[in-house]
N, C-alpha and C. Protein backbone atom coordinates (compact mmCIF):
# COMPACT_ATOMS: atom_id res chain seq x y z
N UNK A 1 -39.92 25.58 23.92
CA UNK A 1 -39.78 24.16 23.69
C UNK A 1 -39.35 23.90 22.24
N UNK A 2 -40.09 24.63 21.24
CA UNK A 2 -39.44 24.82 20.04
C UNK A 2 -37.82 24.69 19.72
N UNK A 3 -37.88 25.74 20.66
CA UNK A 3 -35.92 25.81 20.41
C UNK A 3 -35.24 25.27 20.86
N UNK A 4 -35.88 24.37 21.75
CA UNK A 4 -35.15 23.37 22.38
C UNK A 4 -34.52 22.25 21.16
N UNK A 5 -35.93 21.73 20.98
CA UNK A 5 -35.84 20.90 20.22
C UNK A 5 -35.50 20.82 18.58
N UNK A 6 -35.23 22.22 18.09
CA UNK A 6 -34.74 22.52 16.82
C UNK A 6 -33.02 22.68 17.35
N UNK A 7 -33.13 22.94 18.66
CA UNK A 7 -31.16 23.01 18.79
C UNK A 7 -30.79 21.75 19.03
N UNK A 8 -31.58 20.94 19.39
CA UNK A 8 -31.07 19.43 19.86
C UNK A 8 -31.31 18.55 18.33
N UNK A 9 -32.37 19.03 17.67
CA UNK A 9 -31.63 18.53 16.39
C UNK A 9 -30.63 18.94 15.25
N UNK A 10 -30.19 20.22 15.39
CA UNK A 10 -29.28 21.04 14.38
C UNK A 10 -27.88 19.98 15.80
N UNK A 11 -27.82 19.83 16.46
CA UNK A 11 -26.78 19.60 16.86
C UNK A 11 -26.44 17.75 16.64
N UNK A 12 -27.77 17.25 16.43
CA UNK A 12 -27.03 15.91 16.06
C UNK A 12 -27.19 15.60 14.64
N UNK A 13 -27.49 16.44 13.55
CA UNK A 13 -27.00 16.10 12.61
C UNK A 13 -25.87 16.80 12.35
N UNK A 14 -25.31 17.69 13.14
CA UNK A 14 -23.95 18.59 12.91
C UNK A 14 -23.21 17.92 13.09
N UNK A 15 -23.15 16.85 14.13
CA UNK A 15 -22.16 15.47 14.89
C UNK A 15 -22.44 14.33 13.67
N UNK A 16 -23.12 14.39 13.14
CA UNK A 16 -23.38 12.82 12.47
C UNK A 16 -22.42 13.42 10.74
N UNK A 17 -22.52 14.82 10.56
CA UNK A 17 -22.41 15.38 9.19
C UNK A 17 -20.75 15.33 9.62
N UNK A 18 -20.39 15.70 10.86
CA UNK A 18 -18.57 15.32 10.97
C UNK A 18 -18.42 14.09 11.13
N UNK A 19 -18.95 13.34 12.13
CA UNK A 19 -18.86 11.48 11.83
C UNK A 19 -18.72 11.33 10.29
N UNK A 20 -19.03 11.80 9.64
CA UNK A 20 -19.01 11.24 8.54
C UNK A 20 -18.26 11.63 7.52
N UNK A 21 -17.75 12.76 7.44
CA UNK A 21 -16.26 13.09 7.05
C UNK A 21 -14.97 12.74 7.64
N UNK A 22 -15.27 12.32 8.67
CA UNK A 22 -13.73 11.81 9.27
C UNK A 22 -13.33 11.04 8.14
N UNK A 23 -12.09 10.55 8.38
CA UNK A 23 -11.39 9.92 7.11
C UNK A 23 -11.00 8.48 7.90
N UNK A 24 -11.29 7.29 7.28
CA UNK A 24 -10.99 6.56 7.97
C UNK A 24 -9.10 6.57 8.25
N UNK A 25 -9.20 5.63 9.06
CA UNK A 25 -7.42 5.22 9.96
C UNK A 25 -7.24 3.77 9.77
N UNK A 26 -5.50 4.46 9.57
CA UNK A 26 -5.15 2.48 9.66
C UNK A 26 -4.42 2.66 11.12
N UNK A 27 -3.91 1.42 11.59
CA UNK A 27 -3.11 1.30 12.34
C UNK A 27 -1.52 1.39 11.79
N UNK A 28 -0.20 1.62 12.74
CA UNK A 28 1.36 1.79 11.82
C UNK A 28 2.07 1.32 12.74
N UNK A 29 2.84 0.31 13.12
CA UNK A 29 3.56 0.45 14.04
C UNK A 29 5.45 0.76 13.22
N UNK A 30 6.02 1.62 13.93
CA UNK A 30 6.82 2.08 14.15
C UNK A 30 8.02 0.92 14.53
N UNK A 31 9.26 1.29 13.67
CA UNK A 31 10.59 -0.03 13.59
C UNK A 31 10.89 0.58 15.70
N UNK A 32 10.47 1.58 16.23
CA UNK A 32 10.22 1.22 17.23
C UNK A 32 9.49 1.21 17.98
N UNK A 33 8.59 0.19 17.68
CA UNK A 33 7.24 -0.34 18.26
C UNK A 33 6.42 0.51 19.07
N UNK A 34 6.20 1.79 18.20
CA UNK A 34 5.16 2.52 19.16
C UNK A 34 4.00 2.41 17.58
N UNK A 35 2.96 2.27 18.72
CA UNK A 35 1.60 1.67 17.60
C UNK A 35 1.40 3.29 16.96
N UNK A 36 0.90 3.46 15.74
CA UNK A 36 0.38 5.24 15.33
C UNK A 36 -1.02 4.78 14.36
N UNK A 37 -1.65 5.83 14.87
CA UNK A 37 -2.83 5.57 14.03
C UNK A 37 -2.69 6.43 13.00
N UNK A 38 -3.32 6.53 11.66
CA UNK A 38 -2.96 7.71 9.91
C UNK A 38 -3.92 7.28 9.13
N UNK A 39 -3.88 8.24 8.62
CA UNK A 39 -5.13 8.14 6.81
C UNK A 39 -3.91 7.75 6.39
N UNK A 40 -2.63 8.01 6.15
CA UNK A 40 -1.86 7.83 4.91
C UNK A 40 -1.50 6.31 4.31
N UNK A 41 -1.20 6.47 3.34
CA UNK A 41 -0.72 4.84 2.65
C UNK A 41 0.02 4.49 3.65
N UNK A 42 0.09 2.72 3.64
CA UNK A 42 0.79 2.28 4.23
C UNK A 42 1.84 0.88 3.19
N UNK A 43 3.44 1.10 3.13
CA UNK A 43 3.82 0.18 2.46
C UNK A 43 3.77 -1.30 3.40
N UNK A 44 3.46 -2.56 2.59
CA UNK A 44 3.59 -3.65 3.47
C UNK A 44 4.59 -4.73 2.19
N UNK A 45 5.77 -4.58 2.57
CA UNK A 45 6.38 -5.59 1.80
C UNK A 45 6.39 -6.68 1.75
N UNK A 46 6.65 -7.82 0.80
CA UNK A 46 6.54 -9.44 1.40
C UNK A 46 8.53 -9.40 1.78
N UNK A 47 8.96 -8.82 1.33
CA UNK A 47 10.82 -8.69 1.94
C UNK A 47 11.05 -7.40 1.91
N UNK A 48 11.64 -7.23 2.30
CA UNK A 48 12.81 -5.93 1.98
C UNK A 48 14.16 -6.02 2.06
N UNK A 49 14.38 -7.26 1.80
CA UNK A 49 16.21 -7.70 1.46
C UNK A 49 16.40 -9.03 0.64
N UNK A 50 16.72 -9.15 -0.24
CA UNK A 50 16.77 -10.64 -1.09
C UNK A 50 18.38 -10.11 -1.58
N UNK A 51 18.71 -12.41 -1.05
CA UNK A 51 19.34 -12.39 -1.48
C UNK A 51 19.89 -13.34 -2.89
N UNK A 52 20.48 -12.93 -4.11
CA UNK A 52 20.69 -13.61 -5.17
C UNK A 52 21.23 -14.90 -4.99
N UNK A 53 22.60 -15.35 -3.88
CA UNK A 53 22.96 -16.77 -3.93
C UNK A 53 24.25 -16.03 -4.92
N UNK A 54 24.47 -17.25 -5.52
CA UNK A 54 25.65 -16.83 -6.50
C UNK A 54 25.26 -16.80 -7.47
N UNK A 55 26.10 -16.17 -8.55
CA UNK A 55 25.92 -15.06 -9.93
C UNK A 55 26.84 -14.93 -10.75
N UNK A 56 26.36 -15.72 -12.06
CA UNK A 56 27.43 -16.16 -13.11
C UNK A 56 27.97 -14.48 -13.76
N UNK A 57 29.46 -14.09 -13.37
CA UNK A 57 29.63 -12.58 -13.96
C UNK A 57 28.95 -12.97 -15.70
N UNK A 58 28.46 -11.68 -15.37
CA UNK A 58 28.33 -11.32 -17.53
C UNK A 58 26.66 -10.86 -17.31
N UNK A 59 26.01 -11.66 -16.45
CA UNK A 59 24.44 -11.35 -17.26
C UNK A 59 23.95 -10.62 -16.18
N UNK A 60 22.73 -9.90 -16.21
CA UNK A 60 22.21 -9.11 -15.34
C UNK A 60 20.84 -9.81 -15.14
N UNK A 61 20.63 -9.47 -13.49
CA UNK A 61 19.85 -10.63 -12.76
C UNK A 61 18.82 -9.21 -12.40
N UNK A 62 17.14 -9.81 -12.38
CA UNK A 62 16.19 -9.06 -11.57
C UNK A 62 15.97 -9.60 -10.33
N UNK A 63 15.14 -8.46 -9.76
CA UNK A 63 14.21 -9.19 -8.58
C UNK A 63 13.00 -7.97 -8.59
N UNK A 64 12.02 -8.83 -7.99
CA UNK A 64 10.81 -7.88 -7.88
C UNK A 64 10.07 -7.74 -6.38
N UNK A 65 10.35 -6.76 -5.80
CA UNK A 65 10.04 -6.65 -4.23
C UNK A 65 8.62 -6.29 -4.53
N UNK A 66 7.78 -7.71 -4.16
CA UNK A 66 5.93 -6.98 -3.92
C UNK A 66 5.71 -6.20 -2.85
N UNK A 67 4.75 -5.48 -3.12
CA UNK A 67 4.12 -4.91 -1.95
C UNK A 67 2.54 -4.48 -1.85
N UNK A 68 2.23 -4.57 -0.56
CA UNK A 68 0.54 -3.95 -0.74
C UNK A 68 0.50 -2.83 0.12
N UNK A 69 -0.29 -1.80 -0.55
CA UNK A 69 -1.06 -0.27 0.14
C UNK A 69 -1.75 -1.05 1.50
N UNK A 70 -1.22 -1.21 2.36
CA UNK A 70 -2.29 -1.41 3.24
C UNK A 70 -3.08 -0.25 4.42
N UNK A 71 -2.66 0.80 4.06
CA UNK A 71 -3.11 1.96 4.46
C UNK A 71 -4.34 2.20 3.53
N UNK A 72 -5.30 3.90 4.09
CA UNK A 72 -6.93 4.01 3.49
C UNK A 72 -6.60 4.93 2.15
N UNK A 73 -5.24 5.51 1.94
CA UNK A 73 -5.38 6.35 0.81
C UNK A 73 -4.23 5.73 -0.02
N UNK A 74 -4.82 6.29 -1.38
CA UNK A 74 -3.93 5.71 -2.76
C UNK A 74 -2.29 6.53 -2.19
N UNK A 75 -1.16 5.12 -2.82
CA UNK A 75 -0.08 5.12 -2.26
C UNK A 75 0.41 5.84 -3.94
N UNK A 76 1.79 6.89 -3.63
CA UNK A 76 1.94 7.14 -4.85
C UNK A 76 3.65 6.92 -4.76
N UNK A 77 4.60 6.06 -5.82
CA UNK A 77 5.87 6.48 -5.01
C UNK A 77 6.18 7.99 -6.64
N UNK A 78 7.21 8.67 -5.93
CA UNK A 78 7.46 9.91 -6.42
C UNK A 78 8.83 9.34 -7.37
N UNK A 79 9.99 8.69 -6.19
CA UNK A 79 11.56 8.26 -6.83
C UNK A 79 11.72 6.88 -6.32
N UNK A 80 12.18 6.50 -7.31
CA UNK A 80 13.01 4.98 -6.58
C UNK A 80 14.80 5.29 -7.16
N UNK A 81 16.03 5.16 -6.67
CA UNK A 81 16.75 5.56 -6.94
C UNK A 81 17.97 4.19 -6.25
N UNK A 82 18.61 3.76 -7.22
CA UNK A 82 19.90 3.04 -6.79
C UNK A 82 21.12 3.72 -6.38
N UNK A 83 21.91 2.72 -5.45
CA UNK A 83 22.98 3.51 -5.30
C UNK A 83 23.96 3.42 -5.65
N UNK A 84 23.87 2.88 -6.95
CA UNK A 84 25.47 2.45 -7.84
C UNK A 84 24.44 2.42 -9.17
N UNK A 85 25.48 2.88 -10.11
CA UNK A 85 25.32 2.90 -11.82
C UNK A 85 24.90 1.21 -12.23
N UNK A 86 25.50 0.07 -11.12
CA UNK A 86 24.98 -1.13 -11.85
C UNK A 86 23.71 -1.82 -11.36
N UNK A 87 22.96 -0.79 -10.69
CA UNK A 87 21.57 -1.58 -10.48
C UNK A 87 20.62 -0.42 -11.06
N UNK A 88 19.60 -0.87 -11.71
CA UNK A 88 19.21 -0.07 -12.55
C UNK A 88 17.02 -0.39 -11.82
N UNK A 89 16.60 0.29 -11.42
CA UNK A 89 14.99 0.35 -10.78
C UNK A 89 14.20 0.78 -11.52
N UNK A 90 13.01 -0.14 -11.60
CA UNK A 90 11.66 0.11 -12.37
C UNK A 90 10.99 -0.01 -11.25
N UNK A 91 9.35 0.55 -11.04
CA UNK A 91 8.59 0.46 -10.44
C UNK A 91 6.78 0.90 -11.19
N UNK A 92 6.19 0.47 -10.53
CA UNK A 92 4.57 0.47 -10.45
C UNK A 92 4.21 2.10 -10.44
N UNK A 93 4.01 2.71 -11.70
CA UNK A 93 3.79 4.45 -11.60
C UNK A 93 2.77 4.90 -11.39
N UNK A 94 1.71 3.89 -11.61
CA UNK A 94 0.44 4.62 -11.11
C UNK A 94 0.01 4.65 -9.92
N UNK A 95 -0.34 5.37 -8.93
CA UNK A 95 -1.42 5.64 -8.08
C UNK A 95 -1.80 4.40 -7.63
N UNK A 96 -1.54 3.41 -6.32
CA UNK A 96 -1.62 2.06 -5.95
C UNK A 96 -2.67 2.33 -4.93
N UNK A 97 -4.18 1.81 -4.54
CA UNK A 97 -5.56 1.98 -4.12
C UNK A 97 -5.11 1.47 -3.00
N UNK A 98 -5.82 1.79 -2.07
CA UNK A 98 -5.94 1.00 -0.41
C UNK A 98 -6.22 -0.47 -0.86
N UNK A 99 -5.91 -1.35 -0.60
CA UNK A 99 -5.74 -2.77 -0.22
C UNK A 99 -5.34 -3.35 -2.16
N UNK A 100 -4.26 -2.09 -2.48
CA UNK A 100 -3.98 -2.72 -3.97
C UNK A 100 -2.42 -2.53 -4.30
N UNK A 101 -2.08 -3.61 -4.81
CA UNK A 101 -0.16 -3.97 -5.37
C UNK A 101 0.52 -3.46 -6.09
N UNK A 102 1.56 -3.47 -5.84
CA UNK A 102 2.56 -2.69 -6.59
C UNK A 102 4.10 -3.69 -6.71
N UNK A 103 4.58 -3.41 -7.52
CA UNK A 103 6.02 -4.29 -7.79
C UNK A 103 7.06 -2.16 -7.68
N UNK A 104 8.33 -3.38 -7.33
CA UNK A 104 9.57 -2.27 -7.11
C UNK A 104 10.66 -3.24 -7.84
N UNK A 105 11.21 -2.88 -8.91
CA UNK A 105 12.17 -4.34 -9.94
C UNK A 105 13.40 -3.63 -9.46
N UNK A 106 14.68 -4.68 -9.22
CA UNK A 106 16.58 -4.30 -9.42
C UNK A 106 16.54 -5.11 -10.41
N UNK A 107 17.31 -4.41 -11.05
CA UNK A 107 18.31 -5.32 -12.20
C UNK A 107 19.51 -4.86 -11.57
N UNK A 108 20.27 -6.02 -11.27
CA UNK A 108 22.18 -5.73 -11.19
C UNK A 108 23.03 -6.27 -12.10
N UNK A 109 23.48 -5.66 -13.03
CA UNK A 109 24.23 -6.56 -13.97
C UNK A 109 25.50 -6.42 -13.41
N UNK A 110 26.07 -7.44 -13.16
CA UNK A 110 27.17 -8.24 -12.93
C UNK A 110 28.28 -8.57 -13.87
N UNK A 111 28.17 -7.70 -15.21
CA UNK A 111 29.53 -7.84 -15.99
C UNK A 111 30.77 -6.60 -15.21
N UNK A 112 31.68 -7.37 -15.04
CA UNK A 112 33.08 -6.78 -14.35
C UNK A 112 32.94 -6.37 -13.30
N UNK A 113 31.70 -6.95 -12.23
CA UNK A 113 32.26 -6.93 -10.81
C UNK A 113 31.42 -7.80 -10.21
N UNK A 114 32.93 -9.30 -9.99
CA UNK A 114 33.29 -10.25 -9.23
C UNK A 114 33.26 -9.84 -7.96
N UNK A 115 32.88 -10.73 -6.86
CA UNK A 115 32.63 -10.08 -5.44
C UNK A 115 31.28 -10.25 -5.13
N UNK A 116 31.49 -10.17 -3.62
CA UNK A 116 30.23 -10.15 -2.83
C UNK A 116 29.78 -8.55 -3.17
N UNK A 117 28.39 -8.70 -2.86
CA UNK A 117 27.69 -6.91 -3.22
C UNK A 117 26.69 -6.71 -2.67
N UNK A 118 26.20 -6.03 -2.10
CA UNK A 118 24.66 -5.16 -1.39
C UNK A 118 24.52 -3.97 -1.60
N UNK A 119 23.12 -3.87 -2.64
CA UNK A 119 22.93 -2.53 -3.05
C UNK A 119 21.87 -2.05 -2.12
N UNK A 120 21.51 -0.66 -2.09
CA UNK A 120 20.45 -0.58 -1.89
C UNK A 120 19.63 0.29 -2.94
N UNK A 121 18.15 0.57 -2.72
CA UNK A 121 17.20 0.61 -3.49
C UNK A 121 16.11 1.88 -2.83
N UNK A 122 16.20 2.93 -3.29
CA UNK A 122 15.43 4.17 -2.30
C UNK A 122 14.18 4.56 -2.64
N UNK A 123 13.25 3.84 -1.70
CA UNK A 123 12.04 4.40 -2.46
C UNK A 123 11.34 5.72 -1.95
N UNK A 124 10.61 6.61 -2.62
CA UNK A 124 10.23 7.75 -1.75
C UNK A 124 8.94 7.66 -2.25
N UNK A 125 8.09 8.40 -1.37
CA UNK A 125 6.71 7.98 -1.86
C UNK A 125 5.81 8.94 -0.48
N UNK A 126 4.65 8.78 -0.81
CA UNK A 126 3.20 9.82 0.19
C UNK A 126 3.22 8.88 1.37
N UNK A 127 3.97 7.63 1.42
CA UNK A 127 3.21 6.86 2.45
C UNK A 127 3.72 7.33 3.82
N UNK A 128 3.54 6.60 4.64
CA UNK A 128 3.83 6.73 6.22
C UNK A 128 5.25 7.13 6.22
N UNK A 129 5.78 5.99 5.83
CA UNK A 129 7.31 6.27 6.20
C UNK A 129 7.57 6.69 4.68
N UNK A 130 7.98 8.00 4.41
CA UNK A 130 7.68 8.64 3.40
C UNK A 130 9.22 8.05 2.27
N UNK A 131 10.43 7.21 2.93
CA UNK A 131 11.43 6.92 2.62
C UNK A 131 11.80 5.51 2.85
N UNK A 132 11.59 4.26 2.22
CA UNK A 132 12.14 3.24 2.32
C UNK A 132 13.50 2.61 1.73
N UNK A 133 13.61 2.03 2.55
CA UNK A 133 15.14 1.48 1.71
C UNK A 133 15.05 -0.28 1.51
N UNK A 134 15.26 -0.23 -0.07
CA UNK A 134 15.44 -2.18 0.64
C UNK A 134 16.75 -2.60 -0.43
N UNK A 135 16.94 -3.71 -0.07
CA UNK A 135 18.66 -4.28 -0.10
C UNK A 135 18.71 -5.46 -1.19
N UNK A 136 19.82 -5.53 -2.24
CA UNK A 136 19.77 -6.41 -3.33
C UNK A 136 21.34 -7.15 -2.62
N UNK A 137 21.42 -8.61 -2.22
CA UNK A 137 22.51 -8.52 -2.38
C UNK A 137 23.03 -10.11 -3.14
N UNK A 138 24.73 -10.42 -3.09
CA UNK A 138 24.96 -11.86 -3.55
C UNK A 138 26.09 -11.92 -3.50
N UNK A 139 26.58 -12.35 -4.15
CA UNK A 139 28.36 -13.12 -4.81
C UNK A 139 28.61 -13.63 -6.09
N UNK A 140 29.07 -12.23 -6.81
CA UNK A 140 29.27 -12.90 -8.27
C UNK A 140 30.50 -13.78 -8.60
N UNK A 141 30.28 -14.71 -9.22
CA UNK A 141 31.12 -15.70 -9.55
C UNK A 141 31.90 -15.46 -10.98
N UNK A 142 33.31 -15.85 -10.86
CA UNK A 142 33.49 -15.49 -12.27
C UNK A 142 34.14 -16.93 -12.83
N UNK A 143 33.77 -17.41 -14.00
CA UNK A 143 34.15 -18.35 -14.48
C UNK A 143 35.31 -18.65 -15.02
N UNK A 144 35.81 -20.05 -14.22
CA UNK A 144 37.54 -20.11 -14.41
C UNK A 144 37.49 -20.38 -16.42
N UNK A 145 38.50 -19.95 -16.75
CA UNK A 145 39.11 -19.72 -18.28
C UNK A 145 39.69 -21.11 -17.94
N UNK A 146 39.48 -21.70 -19.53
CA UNK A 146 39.76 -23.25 -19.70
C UNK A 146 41.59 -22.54 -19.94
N UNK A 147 42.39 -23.64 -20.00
CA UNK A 147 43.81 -22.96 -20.32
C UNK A 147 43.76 -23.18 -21.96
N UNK A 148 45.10 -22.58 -22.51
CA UNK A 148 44.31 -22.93 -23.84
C UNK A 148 45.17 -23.70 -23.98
N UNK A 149 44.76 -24.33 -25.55
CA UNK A 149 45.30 -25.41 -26.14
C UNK A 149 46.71 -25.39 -26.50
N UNK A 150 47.78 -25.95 -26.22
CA UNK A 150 48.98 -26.10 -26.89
C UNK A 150 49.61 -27.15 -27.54
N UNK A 151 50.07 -26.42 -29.04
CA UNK A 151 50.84 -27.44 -29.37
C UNK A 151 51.48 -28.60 -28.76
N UNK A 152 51.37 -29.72 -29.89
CA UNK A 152 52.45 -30.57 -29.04
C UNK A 152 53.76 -30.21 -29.24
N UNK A 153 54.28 -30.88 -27.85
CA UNK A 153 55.65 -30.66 -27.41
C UNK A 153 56.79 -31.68 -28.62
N UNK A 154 57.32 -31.63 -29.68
CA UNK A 154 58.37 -31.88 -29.98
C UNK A 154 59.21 -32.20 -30.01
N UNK A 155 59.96 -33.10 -29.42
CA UNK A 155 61.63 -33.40 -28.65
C UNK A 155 62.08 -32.85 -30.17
N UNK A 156 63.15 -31.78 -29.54
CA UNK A 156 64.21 -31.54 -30.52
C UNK A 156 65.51 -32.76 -30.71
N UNK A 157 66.31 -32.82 -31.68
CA UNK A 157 67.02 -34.19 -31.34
C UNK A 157 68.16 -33.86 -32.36
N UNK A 158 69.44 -33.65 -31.77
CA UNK A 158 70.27 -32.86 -32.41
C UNK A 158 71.06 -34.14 -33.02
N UNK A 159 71.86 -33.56 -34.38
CA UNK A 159 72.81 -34.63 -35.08
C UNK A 159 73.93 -35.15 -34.42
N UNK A 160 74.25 -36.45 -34.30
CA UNK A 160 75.57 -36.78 -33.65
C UNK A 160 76.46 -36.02 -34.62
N UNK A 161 77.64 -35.60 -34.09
CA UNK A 161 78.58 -34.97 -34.64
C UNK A 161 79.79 -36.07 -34.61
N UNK A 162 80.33 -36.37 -35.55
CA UNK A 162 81.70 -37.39 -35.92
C UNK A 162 82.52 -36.68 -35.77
């Protein structure tokens, strides 16, 4: 009876000592809607595409894509990487906590290219989807040149000739 009852308790604190290392789970659903359960970070953006409107050429414009860890483990991103020389990415370097924010910044400067534009913005990171992409786009405007000033016009007015 002893051993009964010393195996029936070595066995439920053996179950309660793994209950209790499990790691908690978030829920993920998948861009095709299959639900996944994970320990890993989860990114939750408020966008992942902004657009500027129009854009006086010459100055360089930000934007700041928020986001929250909404996954159980600290989110880390590794690269954020543009895909043209004129958008230039800052981001949040430390270690972002389960239910804590992070910013992802574009700057696009817009001196010498007039035109519509969509960049994108590569983030890589521990989370679920270990590769995000999000999109800067607009229409830079370039400002019409006043004409310039000209002299006044003159009437030439030749000598009667006798």
């Amino acid at each position: 009876m002893k051993k009964l009852f010393f195996l029936c308790f070595f066995l439920i604190i053996g179950a309660v000592a793994v209950q209790a290392q499990e790691k908690k789970t978030s829920f993920y659903e998948t861009d095709e809607g299959e639900i996944i359960e994970t320990a890993k970070p989860i990114f939750k953006f408020n966008e992942e595409t902004f657009n500027f409107g129009e854009l006086k050429e010459g100055d360089p414009y930000t934007h700041e894509f928020l986001f929250t860890n909404i996954g159980n483990e600290p989110l880390i991103i590794t690269d954020v990487k543009a895909s043209c020389g004129c958008t230039t990415p800052d981001w949040t370097k430390e270690a972002i906590p389960a239910g804590g924010t992070g910013i992802i910044k574009a700057t696009y400067n817009t001196k010498g290219r007039p035109g519509k534009f969509t960049k994108a913005i590569t983030v890589t990171s521990n989370a679920i989807t270990p590769t995000k992409r999000l999109f800067i786009e607009g229409d830079v405007i370039t400002e019409p040149t006043a004409p310039a000033e000209q002299a006044p016009v003159v009437p030439v007015v030749e000598p009667e000739h006798k």
